[in-house]
C-alpha atoms as a PDB file:
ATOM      1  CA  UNK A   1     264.396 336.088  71.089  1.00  0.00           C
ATOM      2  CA  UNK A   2     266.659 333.692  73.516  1.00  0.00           C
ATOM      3  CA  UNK A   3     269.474 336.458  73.543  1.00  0.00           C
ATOM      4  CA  UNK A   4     266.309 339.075  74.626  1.00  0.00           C
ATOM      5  CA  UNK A   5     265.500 336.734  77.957  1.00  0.00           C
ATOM      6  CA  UNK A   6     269.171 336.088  78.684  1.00  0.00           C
ATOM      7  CA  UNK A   7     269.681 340.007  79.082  1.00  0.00           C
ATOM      8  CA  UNK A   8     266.319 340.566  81.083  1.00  0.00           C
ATOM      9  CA  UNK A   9     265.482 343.213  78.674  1.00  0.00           C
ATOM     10  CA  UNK A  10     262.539 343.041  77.888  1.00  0.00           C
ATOM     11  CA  UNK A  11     260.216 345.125  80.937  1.00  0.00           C
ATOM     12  CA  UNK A  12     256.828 346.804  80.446  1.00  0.00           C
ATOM     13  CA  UNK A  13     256.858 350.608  81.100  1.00  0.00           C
ATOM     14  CA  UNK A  14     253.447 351.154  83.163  1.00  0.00           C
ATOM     15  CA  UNK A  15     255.001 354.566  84.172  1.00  0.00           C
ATOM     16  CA  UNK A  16     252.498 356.537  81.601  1.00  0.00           C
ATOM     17  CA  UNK A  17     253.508 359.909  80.733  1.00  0.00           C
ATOM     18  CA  UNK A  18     251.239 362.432  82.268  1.00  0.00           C
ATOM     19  CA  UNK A  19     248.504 360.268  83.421  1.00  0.00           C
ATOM     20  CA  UNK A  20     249.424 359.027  86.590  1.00  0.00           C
ATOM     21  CA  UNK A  21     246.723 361.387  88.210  1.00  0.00           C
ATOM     22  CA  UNK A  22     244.030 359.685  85.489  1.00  0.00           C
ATOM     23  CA  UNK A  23     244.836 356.263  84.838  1.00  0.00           C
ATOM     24  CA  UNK A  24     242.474 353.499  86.506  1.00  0.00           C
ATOM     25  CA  UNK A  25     243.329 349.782  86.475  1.00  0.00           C
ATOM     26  CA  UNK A  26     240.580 347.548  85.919  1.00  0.00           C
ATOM     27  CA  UNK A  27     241.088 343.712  85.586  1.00  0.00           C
ATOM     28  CA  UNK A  28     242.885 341.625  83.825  1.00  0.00           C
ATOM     29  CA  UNK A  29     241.136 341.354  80.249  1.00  0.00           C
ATOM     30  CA  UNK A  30     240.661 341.162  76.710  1.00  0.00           C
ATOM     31  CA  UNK A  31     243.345 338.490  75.341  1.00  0.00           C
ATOM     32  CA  UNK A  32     243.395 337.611  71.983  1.00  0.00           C
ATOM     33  CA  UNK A  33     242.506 334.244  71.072  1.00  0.00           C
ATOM     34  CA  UNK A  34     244.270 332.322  68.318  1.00  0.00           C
ATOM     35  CA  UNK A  35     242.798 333.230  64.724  1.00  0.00           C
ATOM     36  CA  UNK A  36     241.196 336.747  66.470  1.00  0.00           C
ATOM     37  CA  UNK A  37     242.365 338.624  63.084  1.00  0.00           C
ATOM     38  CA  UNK A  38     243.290 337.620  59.414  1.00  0.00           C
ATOM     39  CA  UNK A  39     243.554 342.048  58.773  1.00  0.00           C
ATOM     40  CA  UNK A  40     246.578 343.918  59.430  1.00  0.00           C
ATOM     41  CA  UNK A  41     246.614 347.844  59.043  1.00  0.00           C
ATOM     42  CA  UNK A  42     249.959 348.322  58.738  1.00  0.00           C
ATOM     43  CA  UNK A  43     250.741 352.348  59.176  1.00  0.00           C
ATOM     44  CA  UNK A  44     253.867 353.912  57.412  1.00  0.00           C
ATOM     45  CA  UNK A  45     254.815 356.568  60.185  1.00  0.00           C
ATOM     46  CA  UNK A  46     255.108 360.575  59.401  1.00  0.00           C
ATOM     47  CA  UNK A  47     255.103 361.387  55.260  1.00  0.00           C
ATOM     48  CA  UNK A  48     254.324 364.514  53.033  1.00  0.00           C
ATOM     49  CA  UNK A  49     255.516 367.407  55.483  1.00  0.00           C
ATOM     50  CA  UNK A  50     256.257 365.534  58.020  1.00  0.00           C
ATOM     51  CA  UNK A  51     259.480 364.076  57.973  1.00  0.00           C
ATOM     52  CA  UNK A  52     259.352 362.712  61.324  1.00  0.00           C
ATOM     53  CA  UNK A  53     262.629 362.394  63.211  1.00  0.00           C
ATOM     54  CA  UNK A  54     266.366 362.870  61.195  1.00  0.00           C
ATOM     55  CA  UNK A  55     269.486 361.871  61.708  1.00  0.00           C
ATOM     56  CA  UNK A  56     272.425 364.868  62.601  1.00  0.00           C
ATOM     57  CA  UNK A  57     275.273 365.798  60.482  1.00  0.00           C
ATOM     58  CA  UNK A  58     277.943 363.807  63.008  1.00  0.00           C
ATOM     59  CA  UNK A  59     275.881 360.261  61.707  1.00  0.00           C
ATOM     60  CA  UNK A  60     277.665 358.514  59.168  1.00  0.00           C
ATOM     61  CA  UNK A  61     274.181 358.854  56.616  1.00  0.00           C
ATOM     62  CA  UNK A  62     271.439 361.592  56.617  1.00  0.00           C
ATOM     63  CA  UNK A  63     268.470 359.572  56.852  1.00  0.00           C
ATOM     64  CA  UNK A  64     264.818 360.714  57.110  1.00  0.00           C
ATOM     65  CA  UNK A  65     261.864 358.949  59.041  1.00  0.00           C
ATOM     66  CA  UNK A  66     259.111 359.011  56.560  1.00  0.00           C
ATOM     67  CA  UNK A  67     261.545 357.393  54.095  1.00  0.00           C
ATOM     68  CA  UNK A  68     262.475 354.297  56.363  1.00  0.00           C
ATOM     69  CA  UNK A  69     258.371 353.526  57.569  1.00  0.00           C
ATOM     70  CA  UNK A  70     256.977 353.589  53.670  1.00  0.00           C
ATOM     71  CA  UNK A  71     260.269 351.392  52.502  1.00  0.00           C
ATOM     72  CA  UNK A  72     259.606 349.141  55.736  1.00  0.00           C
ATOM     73  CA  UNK A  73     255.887 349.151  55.700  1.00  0.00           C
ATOM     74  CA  UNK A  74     256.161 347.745  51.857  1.00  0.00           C
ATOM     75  CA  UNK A  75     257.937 344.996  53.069  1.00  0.00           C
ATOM     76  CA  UNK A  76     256.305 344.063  55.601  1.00  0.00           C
ATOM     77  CA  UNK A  77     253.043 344.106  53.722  1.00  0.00           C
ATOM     78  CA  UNK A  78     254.572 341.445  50.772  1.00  0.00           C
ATOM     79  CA  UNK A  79     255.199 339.477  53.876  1.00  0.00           C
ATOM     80  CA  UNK A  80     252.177 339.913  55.331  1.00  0.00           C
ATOM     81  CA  UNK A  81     250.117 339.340  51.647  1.00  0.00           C
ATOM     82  CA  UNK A  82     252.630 335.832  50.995  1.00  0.00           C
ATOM     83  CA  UNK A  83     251.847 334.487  54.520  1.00  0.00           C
ATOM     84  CA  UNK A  84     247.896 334.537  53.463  1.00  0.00           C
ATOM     85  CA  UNK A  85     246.815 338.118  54.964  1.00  0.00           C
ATOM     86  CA  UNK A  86     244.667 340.564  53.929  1.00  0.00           C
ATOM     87  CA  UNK A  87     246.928 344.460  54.497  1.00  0.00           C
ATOM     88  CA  UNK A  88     245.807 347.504  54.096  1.00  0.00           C
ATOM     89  CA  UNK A  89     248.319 350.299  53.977  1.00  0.00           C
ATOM     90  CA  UNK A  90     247.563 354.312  55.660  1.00  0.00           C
ATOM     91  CA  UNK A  91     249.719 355.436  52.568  1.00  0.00           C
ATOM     92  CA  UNK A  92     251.664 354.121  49.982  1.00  0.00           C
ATOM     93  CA  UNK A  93     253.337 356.795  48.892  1.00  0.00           C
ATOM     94  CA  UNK A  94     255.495 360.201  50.101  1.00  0.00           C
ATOM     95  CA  UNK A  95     251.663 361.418  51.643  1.00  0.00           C
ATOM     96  CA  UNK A  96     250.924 363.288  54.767  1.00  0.00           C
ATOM     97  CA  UNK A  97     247.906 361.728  56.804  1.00  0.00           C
ATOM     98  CA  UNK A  98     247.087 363.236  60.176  1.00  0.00           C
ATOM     99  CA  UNK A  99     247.161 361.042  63.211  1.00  0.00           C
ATOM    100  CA  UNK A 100     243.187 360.836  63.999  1.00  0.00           C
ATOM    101  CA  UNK A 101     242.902 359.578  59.897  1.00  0.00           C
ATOM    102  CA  UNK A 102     244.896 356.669  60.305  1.00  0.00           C
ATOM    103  CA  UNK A 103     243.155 355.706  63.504  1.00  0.00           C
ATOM    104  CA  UNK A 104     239.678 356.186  61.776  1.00  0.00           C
ATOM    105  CA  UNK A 105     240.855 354.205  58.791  1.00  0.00           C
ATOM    106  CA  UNK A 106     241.823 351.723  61.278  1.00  0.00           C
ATOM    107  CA  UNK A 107     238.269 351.557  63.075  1.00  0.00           C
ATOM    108  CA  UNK A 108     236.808 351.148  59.633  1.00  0.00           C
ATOM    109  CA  UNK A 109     238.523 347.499  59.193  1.00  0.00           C
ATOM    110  CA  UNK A 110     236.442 346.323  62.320  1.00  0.00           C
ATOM    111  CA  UNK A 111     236.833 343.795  64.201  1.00  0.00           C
ATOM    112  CA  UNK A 112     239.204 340.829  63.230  1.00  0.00           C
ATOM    113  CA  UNK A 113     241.433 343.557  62.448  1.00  0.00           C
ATOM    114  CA  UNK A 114     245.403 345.071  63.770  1.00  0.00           C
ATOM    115  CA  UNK A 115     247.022 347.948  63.834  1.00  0.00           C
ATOM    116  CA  UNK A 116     251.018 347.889  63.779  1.00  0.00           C
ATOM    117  CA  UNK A 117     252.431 351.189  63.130  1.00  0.00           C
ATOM    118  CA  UNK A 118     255.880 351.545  62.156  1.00  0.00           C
ATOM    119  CA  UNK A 119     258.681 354.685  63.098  1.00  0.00           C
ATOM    120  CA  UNK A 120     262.671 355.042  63.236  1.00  0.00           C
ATOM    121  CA  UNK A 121     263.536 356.572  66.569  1.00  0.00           C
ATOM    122  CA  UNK A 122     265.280 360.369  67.082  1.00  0.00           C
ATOM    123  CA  UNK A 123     266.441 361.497  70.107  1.00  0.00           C
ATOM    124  CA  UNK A 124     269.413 363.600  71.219  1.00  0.00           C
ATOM    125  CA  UNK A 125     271.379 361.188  73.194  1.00  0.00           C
ATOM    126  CA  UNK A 126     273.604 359.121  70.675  1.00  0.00           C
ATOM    127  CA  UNK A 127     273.629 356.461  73.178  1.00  0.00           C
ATOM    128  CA  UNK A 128     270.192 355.694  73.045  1.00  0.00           C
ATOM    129  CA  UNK A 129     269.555 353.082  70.597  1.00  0.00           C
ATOM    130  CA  UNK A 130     267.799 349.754  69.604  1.00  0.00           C
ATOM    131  CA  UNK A 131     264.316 349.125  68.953  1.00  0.00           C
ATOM    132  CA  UNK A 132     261.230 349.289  71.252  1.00  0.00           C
ATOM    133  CA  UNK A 133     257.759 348.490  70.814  1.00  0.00           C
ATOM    134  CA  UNK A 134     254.448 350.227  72.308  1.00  0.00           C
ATOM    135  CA  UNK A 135     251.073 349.076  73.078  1.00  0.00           C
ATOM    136  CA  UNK A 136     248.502 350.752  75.755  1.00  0.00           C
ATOM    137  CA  UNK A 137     245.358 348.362  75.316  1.00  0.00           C
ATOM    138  CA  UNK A 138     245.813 344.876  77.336  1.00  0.00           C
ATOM    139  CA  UNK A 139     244.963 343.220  73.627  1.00  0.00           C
ATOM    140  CA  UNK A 140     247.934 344.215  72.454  1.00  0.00           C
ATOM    141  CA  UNK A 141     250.419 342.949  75.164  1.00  0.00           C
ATOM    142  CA  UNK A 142     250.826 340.136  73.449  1.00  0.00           C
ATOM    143  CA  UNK A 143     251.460 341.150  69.884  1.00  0.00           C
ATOM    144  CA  UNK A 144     253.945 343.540  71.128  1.00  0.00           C
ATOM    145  CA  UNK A 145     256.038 341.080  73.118  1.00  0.00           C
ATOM    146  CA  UNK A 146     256.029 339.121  70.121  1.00  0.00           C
ATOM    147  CA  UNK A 147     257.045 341.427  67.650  1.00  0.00           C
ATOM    148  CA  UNK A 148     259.662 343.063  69.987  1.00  0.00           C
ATOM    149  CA  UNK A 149     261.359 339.699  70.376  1.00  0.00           C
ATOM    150  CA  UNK A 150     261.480 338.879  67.196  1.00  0.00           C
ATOM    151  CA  UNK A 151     263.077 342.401  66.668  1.00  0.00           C
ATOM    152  CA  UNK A 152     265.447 341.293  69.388  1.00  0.00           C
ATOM    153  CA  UNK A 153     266.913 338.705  67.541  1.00  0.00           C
ATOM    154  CA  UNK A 154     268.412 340.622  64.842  1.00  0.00           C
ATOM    155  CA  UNK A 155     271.584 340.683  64.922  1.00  0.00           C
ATOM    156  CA  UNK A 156     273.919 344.146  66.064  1.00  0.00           C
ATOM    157  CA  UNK A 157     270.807 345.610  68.119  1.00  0.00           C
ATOM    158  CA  UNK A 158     270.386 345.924  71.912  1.00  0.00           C
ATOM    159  CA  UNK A 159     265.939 345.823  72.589  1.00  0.00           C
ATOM    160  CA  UNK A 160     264.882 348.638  74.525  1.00  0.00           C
ATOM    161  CA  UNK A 161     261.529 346.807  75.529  1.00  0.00           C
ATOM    162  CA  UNK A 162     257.980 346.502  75.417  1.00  0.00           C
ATOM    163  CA  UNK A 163     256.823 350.079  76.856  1.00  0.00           C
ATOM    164  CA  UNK A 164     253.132 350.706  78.042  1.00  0.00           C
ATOM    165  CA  UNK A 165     252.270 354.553  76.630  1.00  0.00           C
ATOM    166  CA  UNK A 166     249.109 356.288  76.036  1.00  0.00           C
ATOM    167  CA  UNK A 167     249.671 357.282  72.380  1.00  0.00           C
ATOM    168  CA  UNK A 168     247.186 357.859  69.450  1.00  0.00           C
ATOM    169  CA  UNK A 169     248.432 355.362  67.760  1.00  0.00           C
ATOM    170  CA  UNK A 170     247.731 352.906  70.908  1.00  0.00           C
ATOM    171  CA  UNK A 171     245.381 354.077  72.981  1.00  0.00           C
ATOM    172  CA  UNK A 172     242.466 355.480  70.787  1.00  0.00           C
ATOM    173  CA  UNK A 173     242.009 353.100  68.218  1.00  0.00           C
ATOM    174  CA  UNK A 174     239.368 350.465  68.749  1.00  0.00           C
ATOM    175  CA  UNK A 175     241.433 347.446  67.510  1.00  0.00           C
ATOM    176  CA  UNK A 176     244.144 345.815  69.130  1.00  0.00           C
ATOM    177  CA  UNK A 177     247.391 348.334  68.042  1.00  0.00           C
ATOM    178  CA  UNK A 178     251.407 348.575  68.397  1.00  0.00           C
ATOM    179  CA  UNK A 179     254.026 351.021  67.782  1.00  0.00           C
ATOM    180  CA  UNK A 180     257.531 349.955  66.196  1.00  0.00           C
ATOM    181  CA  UNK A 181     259.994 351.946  66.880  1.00  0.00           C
ATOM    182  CA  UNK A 182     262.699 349.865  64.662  1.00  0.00           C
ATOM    183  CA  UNK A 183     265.939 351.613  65.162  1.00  0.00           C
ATOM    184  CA  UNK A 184     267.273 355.237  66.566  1.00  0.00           C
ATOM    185  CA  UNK A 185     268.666 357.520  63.211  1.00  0.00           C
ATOM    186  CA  UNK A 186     270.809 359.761  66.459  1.00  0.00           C
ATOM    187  CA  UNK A 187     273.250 356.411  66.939  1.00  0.00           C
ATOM    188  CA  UNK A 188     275.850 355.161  64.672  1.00  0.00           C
ATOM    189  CA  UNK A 189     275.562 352.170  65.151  1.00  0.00           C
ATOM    190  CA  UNK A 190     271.627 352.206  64.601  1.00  0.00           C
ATOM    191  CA  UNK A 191     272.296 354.561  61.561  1.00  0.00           C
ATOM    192  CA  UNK A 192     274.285 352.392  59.525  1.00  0.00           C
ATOM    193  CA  UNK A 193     271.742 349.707  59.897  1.00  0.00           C
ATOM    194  CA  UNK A 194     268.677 351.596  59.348  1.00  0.00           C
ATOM    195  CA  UNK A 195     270.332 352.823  56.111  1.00  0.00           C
ATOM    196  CA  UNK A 196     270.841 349.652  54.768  1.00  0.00           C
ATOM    197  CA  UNK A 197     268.360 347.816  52.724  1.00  0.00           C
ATOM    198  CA  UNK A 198     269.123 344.213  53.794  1.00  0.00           C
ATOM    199  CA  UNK A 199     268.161 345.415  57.423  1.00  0.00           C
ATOM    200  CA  UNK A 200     265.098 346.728  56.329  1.00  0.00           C
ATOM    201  CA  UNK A 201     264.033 343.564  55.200  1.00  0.00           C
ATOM    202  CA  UNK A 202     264.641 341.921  58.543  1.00  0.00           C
ATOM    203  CA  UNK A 203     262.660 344.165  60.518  1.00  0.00           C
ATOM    204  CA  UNK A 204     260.322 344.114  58.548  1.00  0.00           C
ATOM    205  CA  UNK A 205     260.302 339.926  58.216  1.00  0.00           C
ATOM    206  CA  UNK A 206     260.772 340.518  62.707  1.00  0.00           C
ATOM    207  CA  UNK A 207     257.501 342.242  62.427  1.00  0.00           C
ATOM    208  CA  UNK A 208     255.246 340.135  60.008  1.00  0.00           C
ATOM    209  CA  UNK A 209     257.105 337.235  62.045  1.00  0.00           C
ATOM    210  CA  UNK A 210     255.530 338.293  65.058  1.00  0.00           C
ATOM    211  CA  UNK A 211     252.390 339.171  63.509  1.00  0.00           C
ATOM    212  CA  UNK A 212     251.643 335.529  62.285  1.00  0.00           C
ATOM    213  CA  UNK A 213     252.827 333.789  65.343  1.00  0.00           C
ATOM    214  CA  UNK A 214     250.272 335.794  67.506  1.00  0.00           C
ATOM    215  CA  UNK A 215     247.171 335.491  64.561  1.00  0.00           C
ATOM    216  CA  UNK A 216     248.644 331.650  65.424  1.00  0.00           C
ATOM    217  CA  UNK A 217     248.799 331.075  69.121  1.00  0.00           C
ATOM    218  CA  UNK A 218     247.200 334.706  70.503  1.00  0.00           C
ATOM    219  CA  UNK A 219     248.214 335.527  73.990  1.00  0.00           C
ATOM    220  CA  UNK A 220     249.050 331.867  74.879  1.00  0.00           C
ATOM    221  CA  UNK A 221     252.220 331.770  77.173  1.00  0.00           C
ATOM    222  CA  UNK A 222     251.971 335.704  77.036  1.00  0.00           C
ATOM    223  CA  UNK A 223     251.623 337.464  80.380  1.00  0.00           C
ATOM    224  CA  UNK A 224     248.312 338.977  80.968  1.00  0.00           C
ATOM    225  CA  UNK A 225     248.220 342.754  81.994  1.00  0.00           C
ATOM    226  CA  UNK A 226     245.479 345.102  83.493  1.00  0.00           C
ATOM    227  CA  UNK A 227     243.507 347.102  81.630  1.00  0.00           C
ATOM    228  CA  UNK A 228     243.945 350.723  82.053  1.00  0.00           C
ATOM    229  CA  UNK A 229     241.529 353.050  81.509  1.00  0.00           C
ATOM    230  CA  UNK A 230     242.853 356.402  80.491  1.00  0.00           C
ATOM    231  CA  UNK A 231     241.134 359.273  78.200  1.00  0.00           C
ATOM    232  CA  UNK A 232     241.920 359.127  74.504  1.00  0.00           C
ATOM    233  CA  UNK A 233     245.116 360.912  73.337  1.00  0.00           C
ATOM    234  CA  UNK A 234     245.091 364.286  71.541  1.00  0.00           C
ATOM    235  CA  UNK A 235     247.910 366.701  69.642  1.00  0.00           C
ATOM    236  CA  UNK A 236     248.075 368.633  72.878  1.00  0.00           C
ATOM    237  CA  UNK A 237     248.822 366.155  75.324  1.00  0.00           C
ATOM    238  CA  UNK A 238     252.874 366.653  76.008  1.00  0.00           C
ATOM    239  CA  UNK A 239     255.367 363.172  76.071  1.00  0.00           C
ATOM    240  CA  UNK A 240     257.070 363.696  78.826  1.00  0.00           C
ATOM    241  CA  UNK A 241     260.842 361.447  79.610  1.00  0.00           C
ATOM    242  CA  UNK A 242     260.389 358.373  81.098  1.00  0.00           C
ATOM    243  CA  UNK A 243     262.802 356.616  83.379  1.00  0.00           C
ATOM    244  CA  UNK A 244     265.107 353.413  81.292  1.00  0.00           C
ATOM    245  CA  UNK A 245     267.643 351.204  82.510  1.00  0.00           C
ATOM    246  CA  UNK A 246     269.398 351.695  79.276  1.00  0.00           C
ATOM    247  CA  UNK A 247     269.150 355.448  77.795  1.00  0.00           C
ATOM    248  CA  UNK A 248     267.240 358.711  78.942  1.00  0.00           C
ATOM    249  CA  UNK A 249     264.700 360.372  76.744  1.00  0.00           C
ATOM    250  CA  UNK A 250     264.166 363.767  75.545  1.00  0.00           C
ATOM    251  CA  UNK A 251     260.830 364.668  75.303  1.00  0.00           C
ATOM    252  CA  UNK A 252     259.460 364.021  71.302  1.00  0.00           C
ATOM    253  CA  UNK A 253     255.755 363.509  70.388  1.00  0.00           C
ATOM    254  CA  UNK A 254     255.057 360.087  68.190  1.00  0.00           C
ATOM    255  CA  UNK A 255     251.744 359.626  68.720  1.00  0.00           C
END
């Protein structure tokens, strides 16, 4: 977390993909209040068919998306469960779900409820690496800064932010909601880590880390951010590269 200030990092992304002609800013708003939720949905990225993104033949393991999200997901639900939460998982198993499902079964939890949806990145630039986190709703400013620093601090990884982006995942559900994306499968570096078990279990322990300190203290000493206004997201609407002081991004759909 220190190392993640010391590098100025950490930057929101309010350039939103495609919806600079639609966006509206309203006022700051809706912070969450210590003890807001005691629920965490925790989502397993990609499964059945979809195998989300993959690593290339030049990375030192072949590694598949869905794998990493249901082995990370686990683990960060026996966190979650230990520290005195209630979890409920979008699958459990090798199981496709489509997008608007897990948001529904998300809704269904109500309020006092989170969403914190977990991918491996893919990209072709083996440069690009590190994780970064994603949140659209001003509720979930706070959860993702606290998550992605947590992420920060493990050791061997260079944070690639907190990044506002109208997703599915972020912008249509009707509970506060992140996006992890723990590690790119298209760099070494990242590669070796995300194959190996022992990092697993520190992102995931990053994650339900970050989780219980903001159930703990909410947005206290957390910026606040405008709400945007923005329609929901749908299959059709195109991810388009955003600008990064770090790596450039092909386009690739994860919400």
């Amino acid at each position: 977390m220190i190392k993640l200030f010391q590098r100025g990092r950490i930057f929101l992304g309010l350039s939103v993909l495609g919806l600079a002609a639609c966006a509206q800013t309203g006022p700051a708003a809706s912070r969450l209040s210590p003890g807001t939720f005691r629920t965490v949905v925790i989502d397993a990225g990609h499964g059945g068919k979809d195998n989300g993104g993959l690593s290339s033949r030049r990375m030192p393991y072949r590694l598949r998306e869905k794998d990493l999200t249901l082995d990370t997901a686990l683990r960060v639900r026996k966190n979650l469960r230990r520290a005195g939460f209630r979890t409920v998982l979008t699958r459990d198993n090798d199981t496709f779900v489509e997008l608007d499902d897990r948001v529904a079964m998300a809704d269904r939890q109500g309020t006092g409820a989170i969403l914190v949806s977990i991918h491996y990145n893919a990209t072709g630039n083996e440069s690009a690496n590190g994780p970064e986190t994603y949140f659209w709703r001003a509720d979930s400013h706070g959860l993702a800064t606290r998550i992605e620093r947590r992420m920060a601090a493990i050791g061997g990884l260079r944070p690639g932010g907190v990044i506002r982006r109208r997703l599915r995942l972020t912008r249509n559900p009707e509970i506060p909601a992140v996006l992890c994306e723990c590690a790119y499968l298209t760099n070494a570096a990242d590669n070796r880590h995300a194959a190996d078990p022992a990092f697993r279990q520190k992102v995931a322990n990053a994650i339900a880390e970050g989780v219980v300190e903001e159930s703990r203290s909410g947005d206290e000493g957390i910026a606040a951010v405008p709400e945007l206004y923005a329609p929901l997201s749908h299959a059709s609407d195109r991810v388009v590269a955003r600008s990064h002081p770090r790596k450039h991004h092909r386009v690739r759909r994860i919400g």
